[in-house]
Protein backbone atom coordinates (compact mmCIF):
# COMPACT_ATOMS: atom_id res chain seq x y z
CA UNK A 1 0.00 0.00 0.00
CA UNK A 2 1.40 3.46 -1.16
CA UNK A 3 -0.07 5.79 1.44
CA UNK A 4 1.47 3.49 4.32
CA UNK A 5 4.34 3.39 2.45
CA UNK A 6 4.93 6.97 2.20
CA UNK A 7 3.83 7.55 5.80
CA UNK A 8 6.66 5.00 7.05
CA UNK A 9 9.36 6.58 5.45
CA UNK A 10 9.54 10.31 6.75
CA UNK A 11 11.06 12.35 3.93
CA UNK A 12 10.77 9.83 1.49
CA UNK A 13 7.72 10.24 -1.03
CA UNK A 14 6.60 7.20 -3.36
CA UNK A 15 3.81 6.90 -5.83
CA UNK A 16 2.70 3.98 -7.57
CA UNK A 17 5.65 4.90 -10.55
CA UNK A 18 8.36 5.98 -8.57
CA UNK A 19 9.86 6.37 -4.94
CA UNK A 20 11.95 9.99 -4.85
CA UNK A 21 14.68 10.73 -3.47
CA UNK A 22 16.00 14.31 -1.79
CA UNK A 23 19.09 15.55 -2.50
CA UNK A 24 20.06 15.31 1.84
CA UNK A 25 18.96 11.66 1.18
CA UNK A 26 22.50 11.24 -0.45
CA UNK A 27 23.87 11.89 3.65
CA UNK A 28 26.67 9.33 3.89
CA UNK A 29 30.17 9.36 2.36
CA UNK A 30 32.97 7.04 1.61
CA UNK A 31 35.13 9.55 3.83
CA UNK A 32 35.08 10.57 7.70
CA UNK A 33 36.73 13.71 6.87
CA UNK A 34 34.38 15.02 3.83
CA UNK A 35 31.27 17.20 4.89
CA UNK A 36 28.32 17.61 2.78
CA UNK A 37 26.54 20.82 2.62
CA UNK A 38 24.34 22.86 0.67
CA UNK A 39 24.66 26.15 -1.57
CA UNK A 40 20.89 26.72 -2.13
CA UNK A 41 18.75 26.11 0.45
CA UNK A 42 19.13 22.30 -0.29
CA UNK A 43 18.66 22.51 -3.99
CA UNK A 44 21.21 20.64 -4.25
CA UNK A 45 24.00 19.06 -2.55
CA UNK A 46 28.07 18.60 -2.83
CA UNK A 47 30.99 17.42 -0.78
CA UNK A 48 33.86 19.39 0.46
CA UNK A 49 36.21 16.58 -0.80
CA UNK A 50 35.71 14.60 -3.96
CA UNK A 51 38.57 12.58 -4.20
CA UNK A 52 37.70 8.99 -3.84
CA UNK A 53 34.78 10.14 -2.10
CA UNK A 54 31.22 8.77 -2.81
CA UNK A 55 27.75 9.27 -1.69
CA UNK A 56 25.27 7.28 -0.59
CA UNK A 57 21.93 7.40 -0.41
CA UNK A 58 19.20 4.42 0.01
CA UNK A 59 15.90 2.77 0.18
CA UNK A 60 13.54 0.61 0.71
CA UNK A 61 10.81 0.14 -2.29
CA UNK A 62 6.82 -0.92 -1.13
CA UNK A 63 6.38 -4.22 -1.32
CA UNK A 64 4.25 -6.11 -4.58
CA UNK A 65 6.64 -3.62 -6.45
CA UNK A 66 9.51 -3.95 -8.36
CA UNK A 67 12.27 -1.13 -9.89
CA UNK A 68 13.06 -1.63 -13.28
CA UNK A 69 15.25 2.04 -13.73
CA UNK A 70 16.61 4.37 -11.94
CA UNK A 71 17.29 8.50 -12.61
CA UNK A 72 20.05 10.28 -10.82
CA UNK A 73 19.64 14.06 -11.35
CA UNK A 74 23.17 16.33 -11.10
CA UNK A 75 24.44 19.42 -12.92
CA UNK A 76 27.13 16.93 -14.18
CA UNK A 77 26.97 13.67 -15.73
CA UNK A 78 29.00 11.29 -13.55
CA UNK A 79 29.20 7.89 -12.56
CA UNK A 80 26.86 6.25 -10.27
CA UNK A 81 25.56 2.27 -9.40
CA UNK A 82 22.97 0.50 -7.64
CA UNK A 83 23.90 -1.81 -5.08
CA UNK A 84 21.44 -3.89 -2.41
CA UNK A 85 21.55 -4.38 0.98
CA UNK A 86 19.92 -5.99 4.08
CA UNK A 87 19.16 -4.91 7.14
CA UNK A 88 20.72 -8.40 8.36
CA UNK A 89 24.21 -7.94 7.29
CA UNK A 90 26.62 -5.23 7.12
CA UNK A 91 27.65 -6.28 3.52
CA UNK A 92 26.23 -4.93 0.06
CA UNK A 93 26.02 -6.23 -3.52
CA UNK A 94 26.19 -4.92 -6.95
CA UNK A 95 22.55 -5.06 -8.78
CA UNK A 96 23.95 -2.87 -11.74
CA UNK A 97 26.90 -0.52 -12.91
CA UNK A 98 27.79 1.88 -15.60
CA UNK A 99 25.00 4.61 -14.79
CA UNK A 100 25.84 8.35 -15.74
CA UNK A 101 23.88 10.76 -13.99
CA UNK A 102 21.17 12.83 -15.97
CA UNK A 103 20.29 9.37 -17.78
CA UNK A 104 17.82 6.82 -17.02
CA UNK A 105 20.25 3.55 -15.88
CA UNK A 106 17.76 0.40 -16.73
CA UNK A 107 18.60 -2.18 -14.28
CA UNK A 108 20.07 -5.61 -15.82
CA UNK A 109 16.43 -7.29 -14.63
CA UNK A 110 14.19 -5.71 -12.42
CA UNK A 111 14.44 -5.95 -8.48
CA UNK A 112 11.26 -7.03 -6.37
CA UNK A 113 10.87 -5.22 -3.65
CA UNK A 114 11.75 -8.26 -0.80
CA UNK A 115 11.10 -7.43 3.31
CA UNK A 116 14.13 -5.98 4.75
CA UNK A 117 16.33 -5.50 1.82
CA UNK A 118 16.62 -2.31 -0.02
CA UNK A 119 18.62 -0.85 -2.48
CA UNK A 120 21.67 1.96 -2.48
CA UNK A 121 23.11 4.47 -4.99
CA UNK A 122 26.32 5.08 -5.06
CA UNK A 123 27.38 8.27 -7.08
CA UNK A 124 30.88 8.81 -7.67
CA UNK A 125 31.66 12.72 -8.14
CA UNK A 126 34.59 13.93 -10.20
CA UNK A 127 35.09 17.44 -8.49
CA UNK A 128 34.22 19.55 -5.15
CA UNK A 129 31.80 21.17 -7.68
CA UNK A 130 29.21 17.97 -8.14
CA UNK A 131 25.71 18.68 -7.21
CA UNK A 132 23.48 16.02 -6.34
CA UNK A 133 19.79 17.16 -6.90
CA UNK A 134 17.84 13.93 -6.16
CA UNK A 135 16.88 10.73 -7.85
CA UNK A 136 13.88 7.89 -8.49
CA UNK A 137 13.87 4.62 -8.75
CA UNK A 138 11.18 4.36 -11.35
CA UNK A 139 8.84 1.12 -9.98
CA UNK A 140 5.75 -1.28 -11.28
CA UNK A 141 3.40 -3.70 -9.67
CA UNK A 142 4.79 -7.11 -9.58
């Protein structure tokens, strides 16, 4: 159920074609010493440090759903890629690579929605001046 769904996740808002993400969702880096802030009243957000340095940002999709793409909006086109995770284990997986921001990545098969899993993008910025300005994983009924 979408309206449970959305009123679960604080901040996070899903319809029956997508489930958005804010640019603050992207709130965890690859680096203890980078900060992320914002410019423009969070229109966007970027790193103080950007080499080496990913964000993160994640989520879980309603269930009898499945993603089948996935948008990353930036004012650059960089890398990003979907991994999944579980909130049993502190390890993560690859579901798909070779996304550039600003273009729709089409997973290699879509991903059903499965209790306590969820999936991650990772976006991989080039310079201090890489916005992130949100993203969707674009969803169907199962």
């Amino acid at each position: 159920d979408i309206a449970y769904f959305s009123n679960i996740n604080q901040g996070i808002a899903a319809t029956t074609t997508a489930v958005y993400l804010k640019p603050n969702d992207f709130n965890v880096t690859s680096s203890a010493s980078a900060v992320l802030y914002t410019r423009n009243s969070l229109g966007s957000i970027l790193s103080t440090e950007y080499n080496r340095v990913n964000y993160y940002a994640s989520s879980f999709i309603p269930q009898g759903f499945k993603v089948i793409s996935v948008d990353v909006y930036s004012n650059v086109n960089e890398g990003f890629e979907i991994r999944e995770g579980t909130i049993t284990s502190n390890s993560t997986s690859l579901n798909t690579s070779g996304g550039t921001t600003n273009t729709t990545l089409t997973l290699s098969s879509a991903w059903t929605s499965v209790e306590g899993k969820y999936l991650i993008i990772k976006f991989s910025p080039a310079a201090t001046t890489d916005e992130i300005w949100g993203a969707k994983f674009n969803i169907e009924r199962v």
